[in-house]
N, C-alpha and C. Protein backbone atom coordinates (compact mmCIF):
# COMPACT_ATOMS: atom_id res chain seq x y z
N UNK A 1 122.80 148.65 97.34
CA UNK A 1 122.18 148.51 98.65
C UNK A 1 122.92 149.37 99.67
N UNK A 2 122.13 150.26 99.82
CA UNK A 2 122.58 151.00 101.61
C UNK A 2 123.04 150.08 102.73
N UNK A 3 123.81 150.24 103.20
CA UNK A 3 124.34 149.49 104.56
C UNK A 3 124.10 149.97 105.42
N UNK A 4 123.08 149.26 106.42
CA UNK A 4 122.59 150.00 108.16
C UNK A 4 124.28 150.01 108.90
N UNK A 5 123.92 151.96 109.50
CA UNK A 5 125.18 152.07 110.20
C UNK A 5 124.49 152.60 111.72
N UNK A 6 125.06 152.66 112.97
CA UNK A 6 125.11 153.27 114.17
C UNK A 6 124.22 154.44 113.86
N UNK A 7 123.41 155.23 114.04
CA UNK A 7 122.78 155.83 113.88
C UNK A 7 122.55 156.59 115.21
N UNK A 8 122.53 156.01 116.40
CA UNK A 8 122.07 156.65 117.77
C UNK A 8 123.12 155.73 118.40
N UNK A 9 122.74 156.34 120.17
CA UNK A 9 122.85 155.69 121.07
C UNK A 9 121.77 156.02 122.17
N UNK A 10 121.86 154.96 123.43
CA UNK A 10 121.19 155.82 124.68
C UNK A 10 121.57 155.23 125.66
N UNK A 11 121.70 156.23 126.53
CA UNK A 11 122.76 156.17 128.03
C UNK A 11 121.20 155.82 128.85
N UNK A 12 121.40 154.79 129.60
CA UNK A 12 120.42 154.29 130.56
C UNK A 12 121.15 155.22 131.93
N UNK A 13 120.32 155.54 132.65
CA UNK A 13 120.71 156.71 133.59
C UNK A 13 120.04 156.29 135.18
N UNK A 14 120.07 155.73 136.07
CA UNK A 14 119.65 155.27 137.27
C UNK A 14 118.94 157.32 138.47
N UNK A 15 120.21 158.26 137.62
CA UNK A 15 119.96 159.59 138.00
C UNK A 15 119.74 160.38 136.78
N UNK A 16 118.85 160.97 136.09
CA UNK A 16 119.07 161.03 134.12
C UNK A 16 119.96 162.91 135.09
N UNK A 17 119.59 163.72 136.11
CA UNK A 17 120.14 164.92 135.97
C UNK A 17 121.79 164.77 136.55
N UNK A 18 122.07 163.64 137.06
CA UNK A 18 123.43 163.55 137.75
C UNK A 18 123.83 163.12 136.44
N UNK A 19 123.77 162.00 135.67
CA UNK A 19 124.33 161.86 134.54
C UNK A 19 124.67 162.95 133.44
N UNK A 20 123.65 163.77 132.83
CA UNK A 20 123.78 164.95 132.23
C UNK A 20 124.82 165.72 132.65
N UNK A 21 124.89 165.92 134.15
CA UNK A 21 126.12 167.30 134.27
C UNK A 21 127.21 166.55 134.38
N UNK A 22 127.59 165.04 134.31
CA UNK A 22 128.81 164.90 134.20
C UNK A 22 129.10 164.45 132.73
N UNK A 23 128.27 164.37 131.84
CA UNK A 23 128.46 164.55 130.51
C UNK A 23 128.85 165.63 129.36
N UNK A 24 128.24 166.93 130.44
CA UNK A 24 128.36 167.99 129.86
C UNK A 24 129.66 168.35 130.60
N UNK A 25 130.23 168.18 131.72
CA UNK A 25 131.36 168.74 132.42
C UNK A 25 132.45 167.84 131.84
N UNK A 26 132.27 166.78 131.57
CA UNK A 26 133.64 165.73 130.96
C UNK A 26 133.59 166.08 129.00
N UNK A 27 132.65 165.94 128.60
CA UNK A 27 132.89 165.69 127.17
C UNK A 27 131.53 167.11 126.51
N UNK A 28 131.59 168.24 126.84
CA UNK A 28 130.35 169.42 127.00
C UNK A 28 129.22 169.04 125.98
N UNK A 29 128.89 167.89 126.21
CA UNK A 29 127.64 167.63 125.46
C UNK A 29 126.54 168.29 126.02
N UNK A 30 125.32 168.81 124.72
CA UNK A 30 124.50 169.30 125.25
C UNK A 30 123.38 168.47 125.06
N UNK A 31 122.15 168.79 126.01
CA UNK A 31 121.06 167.79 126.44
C UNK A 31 119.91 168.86 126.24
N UNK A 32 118.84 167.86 125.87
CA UNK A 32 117.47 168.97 125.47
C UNK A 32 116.23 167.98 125.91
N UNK A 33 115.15 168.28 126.47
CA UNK A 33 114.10 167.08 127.17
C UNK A 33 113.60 167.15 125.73
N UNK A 34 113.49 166.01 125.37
CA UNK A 34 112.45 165.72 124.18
C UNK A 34 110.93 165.78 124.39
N UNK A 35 110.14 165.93 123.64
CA UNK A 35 108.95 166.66 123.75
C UNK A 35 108.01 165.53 123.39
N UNK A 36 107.69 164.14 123.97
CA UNK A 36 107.17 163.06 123.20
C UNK A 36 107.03 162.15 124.46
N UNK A 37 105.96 161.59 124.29
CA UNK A 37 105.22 160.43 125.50
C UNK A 37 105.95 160.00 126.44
N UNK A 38 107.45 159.92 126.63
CA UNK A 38 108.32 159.50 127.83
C UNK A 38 109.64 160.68 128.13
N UNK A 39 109.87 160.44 129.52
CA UNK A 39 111.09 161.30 129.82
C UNK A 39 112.16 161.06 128.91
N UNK A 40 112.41 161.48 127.86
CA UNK A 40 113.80 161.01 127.25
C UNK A 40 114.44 162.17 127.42
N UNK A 41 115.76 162.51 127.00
CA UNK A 41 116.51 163.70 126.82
C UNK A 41 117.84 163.44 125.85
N UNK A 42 117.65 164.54 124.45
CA UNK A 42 118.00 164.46 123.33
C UNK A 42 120.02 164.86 123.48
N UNK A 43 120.87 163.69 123.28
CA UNK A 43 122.33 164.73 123.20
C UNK A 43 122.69 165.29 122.57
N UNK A 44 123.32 166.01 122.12
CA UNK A 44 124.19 166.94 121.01
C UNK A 44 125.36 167.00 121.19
N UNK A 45 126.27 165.99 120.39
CA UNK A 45 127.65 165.82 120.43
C UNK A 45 128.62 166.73 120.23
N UNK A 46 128.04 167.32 119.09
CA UNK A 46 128.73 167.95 118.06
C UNK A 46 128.72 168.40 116.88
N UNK A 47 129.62 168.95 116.35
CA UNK A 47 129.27 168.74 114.97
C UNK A 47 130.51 169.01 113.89
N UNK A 48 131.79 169.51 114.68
CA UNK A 48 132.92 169.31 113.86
C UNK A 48 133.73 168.09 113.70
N UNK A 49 133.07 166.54 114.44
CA UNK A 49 133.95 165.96 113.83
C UNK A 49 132.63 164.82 113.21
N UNK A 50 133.34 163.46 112.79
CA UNK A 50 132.45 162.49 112.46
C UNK A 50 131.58 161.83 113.93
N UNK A 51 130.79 161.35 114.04
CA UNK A 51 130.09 161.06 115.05
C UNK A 51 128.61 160.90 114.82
N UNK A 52 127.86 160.14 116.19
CA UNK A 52 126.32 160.64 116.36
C UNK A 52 126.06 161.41 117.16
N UNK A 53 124.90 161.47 117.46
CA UNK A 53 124.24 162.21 118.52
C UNK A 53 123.44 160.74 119.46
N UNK A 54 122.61 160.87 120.24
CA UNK A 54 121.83 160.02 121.04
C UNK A 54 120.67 160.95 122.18
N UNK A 55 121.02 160.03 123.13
CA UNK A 55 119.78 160.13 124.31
C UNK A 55 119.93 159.61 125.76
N UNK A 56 119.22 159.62 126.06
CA UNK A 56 119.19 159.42 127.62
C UNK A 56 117.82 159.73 128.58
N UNK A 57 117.24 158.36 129.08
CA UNK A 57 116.16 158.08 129.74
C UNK A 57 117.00 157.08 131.12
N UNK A 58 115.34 157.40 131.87
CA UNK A 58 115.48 156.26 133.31
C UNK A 58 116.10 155.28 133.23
N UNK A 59 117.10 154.57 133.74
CA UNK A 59 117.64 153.08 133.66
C UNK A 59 116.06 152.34 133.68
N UNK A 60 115.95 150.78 132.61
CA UNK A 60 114.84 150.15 132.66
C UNK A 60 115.40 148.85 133.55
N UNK A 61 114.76 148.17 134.53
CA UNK A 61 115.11 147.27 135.03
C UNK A 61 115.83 146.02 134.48
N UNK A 62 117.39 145.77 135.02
CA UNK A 62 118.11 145.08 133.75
C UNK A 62 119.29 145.19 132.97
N UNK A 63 118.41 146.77 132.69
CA UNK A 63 119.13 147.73 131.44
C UNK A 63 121.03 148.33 132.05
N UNK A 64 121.77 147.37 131.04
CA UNK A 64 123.27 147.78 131.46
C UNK A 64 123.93 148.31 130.40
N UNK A 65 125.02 149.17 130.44
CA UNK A 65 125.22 150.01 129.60
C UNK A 65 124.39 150.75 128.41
N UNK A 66 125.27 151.36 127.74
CA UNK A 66 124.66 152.09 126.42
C UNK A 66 123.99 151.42 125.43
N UNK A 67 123.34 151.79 124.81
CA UNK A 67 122.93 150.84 123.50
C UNK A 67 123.28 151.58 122.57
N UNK A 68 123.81 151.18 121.48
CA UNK A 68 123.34 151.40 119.82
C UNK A 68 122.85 151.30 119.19
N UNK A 69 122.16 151.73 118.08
CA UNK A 69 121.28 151.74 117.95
C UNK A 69 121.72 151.76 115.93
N UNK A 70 120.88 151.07 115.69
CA UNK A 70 120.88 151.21 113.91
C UNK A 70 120.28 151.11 113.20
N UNK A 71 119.95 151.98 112.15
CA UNK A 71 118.98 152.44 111.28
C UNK A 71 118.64 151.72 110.15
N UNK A 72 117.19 150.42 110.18
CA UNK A 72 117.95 149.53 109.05
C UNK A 72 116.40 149.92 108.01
N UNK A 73 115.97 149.24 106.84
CA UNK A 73 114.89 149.80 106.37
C UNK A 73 113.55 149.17 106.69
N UNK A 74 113.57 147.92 107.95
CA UNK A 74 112.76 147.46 107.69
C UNK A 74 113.11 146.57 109.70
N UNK A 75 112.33 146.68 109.98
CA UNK A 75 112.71 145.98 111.51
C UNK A 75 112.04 144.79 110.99
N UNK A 76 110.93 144.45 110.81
CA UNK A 76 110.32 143.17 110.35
C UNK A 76 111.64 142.12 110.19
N UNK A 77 111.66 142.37 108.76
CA UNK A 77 112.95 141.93 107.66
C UNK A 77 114.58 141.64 108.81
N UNK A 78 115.18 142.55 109.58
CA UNK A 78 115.94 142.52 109.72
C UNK A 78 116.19 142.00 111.61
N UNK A 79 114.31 141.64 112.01
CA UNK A 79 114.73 140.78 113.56
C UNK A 79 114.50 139.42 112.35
N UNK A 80 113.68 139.37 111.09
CA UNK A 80 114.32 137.86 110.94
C UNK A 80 115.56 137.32 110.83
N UNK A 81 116.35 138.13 109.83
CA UNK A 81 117.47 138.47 109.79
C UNK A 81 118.91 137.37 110.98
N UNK A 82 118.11 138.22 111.83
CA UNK A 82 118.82 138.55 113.59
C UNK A 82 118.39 137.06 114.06
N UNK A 83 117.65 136.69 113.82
CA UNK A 83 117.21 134.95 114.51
C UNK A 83 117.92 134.00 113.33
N UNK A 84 117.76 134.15 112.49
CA UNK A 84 118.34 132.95 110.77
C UNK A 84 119.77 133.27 111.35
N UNK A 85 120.83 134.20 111.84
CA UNK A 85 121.78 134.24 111.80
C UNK A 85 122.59 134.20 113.09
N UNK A 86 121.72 133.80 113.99
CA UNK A 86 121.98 133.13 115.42
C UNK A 86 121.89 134.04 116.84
N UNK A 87 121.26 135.08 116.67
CA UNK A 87 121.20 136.08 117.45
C UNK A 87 119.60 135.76 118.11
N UNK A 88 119.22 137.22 119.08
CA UNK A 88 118.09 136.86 119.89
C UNK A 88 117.21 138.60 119.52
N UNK A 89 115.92 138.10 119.49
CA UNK A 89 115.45 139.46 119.56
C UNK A 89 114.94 139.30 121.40
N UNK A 90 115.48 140.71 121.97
CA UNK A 90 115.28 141.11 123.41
C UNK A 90 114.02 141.95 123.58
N UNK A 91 113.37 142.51 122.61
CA UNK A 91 112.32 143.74 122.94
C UNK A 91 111.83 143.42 121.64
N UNK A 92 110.43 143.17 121.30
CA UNK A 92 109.94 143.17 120.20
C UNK A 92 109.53 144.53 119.77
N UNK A 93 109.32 144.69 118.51
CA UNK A 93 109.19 146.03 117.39
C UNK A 93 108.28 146.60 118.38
N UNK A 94 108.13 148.15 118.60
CA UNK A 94 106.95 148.92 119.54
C UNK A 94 107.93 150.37 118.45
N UNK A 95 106.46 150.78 118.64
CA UNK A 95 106.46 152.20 118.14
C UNK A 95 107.15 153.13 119.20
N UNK A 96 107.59 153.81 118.43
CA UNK A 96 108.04 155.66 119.46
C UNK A 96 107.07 156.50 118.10
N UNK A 97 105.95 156.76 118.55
CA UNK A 97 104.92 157.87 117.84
C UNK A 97 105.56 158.79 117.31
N UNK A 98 105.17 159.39 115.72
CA UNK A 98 105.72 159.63 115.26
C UNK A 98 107.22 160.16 114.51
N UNK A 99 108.27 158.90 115.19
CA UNK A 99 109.42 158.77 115.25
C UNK A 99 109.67 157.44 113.86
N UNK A 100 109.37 156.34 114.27
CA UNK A 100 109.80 154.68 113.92
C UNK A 100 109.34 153.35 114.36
N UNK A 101 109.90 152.46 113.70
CA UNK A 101 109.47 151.17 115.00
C UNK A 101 110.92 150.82 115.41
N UNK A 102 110.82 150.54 116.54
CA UNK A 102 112.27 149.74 117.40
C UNK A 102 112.32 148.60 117.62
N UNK A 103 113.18 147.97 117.61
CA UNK A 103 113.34 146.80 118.59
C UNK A 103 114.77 146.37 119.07
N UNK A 104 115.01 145.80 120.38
CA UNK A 104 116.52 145.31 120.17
C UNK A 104 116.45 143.67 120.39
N UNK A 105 117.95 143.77 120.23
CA UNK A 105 118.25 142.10 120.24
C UNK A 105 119.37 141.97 120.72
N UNK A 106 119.86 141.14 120.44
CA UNK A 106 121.65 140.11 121.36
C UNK A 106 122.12 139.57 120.34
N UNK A 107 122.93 140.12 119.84
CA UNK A 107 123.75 138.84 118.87
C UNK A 107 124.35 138.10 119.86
N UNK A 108 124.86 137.29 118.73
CA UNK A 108 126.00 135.67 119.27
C UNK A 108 126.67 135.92 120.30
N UNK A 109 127.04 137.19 120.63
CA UNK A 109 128.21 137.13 122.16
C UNK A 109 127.39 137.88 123.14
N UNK A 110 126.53 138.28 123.18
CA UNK A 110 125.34 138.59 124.43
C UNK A 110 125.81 140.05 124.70
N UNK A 111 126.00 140.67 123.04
CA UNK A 111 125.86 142.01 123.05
C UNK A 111 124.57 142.69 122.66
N UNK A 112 123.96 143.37 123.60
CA UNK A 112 122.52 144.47 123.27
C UNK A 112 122.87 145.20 121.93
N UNK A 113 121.62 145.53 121.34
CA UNK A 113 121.62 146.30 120.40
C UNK A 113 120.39 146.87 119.98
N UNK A 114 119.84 148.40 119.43
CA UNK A 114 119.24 148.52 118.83
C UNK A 114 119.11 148.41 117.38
N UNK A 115 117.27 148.39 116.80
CA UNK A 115 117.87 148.81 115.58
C UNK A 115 116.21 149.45 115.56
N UNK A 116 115.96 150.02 114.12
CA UNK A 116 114.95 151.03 114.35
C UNK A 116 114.80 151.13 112.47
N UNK A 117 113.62 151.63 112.35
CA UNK A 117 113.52 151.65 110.91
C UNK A 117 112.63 153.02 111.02
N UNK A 118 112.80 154.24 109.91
CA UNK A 118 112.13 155.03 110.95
C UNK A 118 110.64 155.56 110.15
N UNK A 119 109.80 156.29 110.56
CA UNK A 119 108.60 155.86 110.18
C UNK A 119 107.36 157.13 110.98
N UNK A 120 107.62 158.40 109.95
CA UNK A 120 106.66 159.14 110.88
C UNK A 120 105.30 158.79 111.50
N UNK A 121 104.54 157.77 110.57
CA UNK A 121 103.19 157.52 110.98
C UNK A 121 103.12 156.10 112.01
N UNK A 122 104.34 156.14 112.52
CA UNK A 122 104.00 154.94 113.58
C UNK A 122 103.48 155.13 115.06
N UNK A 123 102.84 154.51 115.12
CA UNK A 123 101.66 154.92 116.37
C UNK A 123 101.48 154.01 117.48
């Protein structure tokens, strides 16, 4: 069995272009507008060491810090998972078109999280 790992992140951004240049001026990440139904914008960490990559959209009302995000095979399967084992689902499963399905939740200490199963024909 594969083990779901960190896979993404995404920086909630209240300014998404003030955020970007101090991302790229502190740690020179690069940023690319993604090309898909909402303002998102794609990061690029790197690529000489271990790491991810992520994103960055509008702060959503609420929305505090970063999320993580993790790649599991099955969101169904794994918000049951997330409730049998004492946690909360926060956002039920919704598509990102031809990307995956998402959803996040809260485990036991009222930490956010994504997770995502991914899925070109999701609509």
């Amino acid at each position: 069995m594969v083990m779901p790992r960190v896979s993404w992140f995404d920086i909630p951004a209240d300014d998404p272009e003030r955020a970007q240049k101090f991302y790229k001026k502190v740690f020179d990440w690069k940023f690319e507008k993604w090309d898909g139904p909402m303002d998102y914008w794609m990061a690029k960490t790197g690529d000489e060491q271990p790491g991810i990559d992520g994103g960055m959209s509008k702060r959503m009302p609420g929305q505090m810090g970063m999320t993580n995000t993790i790649t599991v095979p099955s969101v169904d399967e794994y918000s049951k998972k997330i409730i049998e084992n004492g946690g909360q689902i926060i956002v039920p499963k919704m598509a990102i078109p031809k990307v995956g399905w998402i959803s996040n939740a809260m485990d036991t200490e009222g930490n956010i999280f994504g997770f995502i199963e991914m899925d070109e024909k999701a609509e």
